[in-house]
N, C-alpha and C. Protein backbone atom coordinates (compact mmCIF):
# COMPACT_ATOMS: atom_id res chain seq x y z
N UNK A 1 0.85 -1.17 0.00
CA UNK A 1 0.00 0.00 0.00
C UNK A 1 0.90 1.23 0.00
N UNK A 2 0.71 1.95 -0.91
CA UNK A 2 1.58 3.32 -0.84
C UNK A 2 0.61 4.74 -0.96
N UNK A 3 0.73 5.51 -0.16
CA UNK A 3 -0.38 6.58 -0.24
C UNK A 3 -1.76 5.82 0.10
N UNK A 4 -1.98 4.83 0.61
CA UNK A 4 -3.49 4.39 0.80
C UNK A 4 -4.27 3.66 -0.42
N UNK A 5 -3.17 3.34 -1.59
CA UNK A 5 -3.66 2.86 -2.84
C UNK A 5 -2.95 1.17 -2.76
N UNK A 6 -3.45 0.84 -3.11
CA UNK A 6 -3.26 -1.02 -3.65
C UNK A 6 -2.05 -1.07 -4.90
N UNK A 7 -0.70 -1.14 -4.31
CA UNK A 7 0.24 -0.63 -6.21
C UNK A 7 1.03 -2.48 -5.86
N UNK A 8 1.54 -2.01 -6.91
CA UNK A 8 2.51 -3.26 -7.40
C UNK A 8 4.30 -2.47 -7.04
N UNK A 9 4.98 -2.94 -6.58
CA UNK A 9 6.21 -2.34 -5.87
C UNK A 9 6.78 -2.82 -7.82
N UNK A 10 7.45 -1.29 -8.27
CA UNK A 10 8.30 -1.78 -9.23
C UNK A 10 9.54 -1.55 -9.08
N UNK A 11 9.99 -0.30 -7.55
CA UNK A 11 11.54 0.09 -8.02
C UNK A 11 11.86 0.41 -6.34
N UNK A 12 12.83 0.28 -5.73
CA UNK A 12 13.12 -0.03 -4.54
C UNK A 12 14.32 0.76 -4.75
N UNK A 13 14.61 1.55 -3.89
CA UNK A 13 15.81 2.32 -3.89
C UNK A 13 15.76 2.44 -2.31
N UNK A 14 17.11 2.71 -1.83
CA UNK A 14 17.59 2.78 -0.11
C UNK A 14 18.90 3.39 -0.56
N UNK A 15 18.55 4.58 0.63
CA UNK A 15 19.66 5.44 0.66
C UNK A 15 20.64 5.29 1.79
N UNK A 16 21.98 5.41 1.67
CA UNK A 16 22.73 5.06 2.88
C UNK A 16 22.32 5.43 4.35
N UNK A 17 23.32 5.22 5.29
CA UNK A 17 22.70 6.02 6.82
C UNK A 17 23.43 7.41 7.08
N UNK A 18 22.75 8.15 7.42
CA UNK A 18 22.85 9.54 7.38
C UNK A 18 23.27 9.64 8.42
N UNK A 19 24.02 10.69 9.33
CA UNK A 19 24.44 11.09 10.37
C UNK A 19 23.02 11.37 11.67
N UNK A 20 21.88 11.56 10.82
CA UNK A 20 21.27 11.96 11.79
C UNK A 20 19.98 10.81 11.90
N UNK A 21 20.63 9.43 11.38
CA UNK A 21 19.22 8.13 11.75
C UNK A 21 19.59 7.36 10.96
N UNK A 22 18.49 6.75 10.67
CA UNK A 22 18.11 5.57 10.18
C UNK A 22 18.65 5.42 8.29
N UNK A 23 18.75 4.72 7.75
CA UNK A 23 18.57 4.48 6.25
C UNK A 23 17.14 4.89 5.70
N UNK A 24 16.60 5.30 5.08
CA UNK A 24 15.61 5.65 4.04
C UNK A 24 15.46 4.84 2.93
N UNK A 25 14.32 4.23 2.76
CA UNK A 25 13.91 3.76 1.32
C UNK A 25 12.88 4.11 0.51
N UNK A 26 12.93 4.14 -0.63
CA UNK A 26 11.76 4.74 -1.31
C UNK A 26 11.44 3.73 -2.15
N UNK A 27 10.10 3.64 -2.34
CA UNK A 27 9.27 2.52 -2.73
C UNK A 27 8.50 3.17 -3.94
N UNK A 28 8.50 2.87 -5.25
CA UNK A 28 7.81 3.35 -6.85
C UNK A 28 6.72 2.29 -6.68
N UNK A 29 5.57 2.56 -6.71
CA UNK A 29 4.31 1.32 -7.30
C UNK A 29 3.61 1.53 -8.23
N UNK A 30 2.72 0.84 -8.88
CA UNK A 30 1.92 0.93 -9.86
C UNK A 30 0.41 1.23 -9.62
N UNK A 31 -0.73 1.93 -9.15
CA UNK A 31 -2.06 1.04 -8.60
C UNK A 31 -2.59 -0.28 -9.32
N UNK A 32 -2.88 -0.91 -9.15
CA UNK A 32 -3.24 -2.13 -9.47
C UNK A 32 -4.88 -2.76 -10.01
N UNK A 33 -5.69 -0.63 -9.92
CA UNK A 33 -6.45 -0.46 -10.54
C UNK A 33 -6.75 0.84 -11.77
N UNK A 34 -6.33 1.28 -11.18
CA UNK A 34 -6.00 2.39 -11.99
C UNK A 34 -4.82 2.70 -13.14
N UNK A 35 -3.78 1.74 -12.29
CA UNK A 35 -2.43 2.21 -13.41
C UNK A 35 -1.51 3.64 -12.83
N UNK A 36 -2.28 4.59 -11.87
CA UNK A 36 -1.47 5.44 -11.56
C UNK A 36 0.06 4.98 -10.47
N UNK A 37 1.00 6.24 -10.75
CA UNK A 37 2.30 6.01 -10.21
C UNK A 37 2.37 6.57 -8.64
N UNK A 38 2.63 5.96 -7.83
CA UNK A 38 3.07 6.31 -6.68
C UNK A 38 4.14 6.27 -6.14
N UNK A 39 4.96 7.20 -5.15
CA UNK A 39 6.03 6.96 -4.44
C UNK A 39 5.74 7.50 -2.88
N UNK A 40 6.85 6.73 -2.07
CA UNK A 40 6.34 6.79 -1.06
C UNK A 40 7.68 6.33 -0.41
N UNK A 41 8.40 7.51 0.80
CA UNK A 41 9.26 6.99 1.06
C UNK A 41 9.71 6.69 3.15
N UNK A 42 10.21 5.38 3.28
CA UNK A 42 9.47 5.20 4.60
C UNK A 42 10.98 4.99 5.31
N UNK A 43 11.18 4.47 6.27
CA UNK A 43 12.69 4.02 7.61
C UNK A 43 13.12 3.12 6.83
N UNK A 44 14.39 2.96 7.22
CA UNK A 44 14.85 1.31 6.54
C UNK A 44 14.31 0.04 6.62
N UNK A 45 13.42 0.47 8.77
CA UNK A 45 13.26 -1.22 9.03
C UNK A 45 11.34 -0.56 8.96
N UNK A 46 10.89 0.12 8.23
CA UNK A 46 9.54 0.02 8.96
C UNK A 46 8.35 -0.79 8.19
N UNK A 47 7.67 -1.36 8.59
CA UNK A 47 6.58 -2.00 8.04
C UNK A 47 5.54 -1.66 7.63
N UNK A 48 5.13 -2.11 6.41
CA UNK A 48 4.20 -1.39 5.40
C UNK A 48 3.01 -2.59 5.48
N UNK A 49 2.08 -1.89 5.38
CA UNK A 49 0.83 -2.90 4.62
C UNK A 49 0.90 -3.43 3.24
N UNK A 50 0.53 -5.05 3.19
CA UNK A 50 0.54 -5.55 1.85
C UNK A 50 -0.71 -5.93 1.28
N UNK A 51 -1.39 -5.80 0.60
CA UNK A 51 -2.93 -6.06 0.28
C UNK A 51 -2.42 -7.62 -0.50
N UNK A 52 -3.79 -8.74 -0.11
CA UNK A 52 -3.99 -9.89 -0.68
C UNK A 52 -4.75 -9.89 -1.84
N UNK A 53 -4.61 -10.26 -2.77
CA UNK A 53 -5.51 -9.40 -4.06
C UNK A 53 -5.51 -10.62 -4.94
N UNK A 54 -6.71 -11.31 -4.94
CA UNK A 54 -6.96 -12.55 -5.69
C UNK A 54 -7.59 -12.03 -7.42
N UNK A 55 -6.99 -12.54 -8.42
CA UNK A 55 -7.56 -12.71 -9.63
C UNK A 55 -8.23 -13.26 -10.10
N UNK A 56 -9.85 -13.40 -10.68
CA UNK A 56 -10.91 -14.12 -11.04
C UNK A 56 -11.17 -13.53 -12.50
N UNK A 57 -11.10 -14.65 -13.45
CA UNK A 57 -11.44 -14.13 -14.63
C UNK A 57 -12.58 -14.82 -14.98
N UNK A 58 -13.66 -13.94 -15.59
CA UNK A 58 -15.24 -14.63 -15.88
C UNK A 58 -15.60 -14.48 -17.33
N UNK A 59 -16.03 -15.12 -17.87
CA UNK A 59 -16.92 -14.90 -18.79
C UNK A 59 -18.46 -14.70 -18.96
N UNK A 60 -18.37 -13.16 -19.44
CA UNK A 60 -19.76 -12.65 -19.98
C UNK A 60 -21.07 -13.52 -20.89
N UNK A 61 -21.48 -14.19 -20.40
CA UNK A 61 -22.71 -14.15 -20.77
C UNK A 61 -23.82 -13.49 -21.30
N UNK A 62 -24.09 -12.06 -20.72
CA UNK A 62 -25.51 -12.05 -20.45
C UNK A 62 -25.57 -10.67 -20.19
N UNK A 63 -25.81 -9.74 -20.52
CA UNK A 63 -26.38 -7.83 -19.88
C UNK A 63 -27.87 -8.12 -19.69
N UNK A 64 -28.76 -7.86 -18.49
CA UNK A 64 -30.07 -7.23 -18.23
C UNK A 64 -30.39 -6.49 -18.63
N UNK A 65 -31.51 -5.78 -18.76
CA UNK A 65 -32.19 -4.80 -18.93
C UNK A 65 -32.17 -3.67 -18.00
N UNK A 66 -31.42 -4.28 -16.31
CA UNK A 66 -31.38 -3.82 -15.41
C UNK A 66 -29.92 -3.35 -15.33
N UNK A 67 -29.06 -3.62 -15.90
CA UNK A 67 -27.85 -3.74 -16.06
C UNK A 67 -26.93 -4.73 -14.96
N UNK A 68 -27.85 -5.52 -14.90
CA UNK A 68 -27.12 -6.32 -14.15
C UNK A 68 -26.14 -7.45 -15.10
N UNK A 69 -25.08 -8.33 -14.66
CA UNK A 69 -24.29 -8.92 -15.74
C UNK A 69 -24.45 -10.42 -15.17
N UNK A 70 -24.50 -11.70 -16.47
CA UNK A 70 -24.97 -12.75 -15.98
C UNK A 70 -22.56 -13.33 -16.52
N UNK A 71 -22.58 -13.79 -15.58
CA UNK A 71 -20.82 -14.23 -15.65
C UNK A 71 -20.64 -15.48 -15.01
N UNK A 72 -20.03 -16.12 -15.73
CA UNK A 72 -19.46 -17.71 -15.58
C UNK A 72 -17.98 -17.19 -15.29
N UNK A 73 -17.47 -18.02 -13.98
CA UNK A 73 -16.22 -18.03 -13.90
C UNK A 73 -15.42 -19.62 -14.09
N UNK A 74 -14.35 -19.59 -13.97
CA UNK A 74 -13.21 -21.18 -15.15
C UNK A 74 -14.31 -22.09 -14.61
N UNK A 75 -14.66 -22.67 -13.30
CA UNK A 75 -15.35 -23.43 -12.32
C UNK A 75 -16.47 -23.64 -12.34
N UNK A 76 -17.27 -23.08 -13.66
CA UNK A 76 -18.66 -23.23 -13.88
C UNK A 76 -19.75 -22.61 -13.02
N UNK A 77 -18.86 -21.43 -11.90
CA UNK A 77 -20.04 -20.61 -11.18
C UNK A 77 -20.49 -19.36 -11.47
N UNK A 78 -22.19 -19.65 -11.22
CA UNK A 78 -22.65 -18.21 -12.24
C UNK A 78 -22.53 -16.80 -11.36
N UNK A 79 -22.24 -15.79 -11.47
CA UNK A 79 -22.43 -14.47 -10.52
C UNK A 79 -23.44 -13.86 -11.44
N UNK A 80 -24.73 -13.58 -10.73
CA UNK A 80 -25.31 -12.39 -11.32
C UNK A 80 -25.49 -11.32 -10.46
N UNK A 81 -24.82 -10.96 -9.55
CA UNK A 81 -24.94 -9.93 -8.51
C UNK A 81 -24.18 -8.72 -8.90
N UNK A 82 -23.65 -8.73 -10.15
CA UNK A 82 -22.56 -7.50 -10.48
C UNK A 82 -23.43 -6.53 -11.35
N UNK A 83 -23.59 -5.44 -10.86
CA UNK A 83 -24.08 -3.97 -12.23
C UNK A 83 -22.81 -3.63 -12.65
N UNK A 84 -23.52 -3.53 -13.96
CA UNK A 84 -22.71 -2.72 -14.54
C UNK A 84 -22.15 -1.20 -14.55
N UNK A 85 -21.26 -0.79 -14.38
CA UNK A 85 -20.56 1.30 -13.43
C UNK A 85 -21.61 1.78 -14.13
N UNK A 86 -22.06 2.95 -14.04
CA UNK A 86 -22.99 3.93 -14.38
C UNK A 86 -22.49 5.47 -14.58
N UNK A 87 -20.81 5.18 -13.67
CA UNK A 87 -20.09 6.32 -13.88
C UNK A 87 -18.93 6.37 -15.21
N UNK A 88 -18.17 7.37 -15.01
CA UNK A 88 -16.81 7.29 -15.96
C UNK A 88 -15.88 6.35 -16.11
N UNK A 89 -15.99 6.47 -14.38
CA UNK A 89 -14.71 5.75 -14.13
C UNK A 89 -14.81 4.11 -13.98
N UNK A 90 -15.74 3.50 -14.37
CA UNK A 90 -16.24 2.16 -14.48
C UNK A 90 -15.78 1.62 -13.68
């Protein structure tokens, strides 16, 4: 998590130890929905949050009238509980 966003860590840099503490590292991510770039730079030893982020790929079936979506996932289970965004940003 960097800035409060879900990224993908692409570039790891750590700066030596400074006279006045600790080492510094700075952490580059990707969001992992969006695509935007984040940086974020934290202590040498400090601990960050890691999000668990499972991938499900479905196949479309089906649009409502309601916009609801009828989707088969690999496993043969149906979801129809998903609408379709209504906004921009889908």
């Amino acid at each position: 998590m960097l800035k409060d966003h879900p990224c993908k860590v692409v570039e790891i840099n750590t700066a030596k130890v400074g006279k006045h503490g600790a080492a510094k590292s700075k952490l580059t991510g990707i969001d992992i929905f969006t695509g935007n770039k984040y940086e974020e730079i934290f202590p040498g030893g400090h601990m960050t949050q890691v999000p668990n982020v499972t991938r499900t790929e479905y196949t479309l079936f089906d649009i409502e009238s309601d916009g609801f979506m009828q989707l088969m996932a690999e496993n043969n289970a149906m979801r129809e509980d998903l609408r379709l965004p209504t906004d921009e940003t889908g």
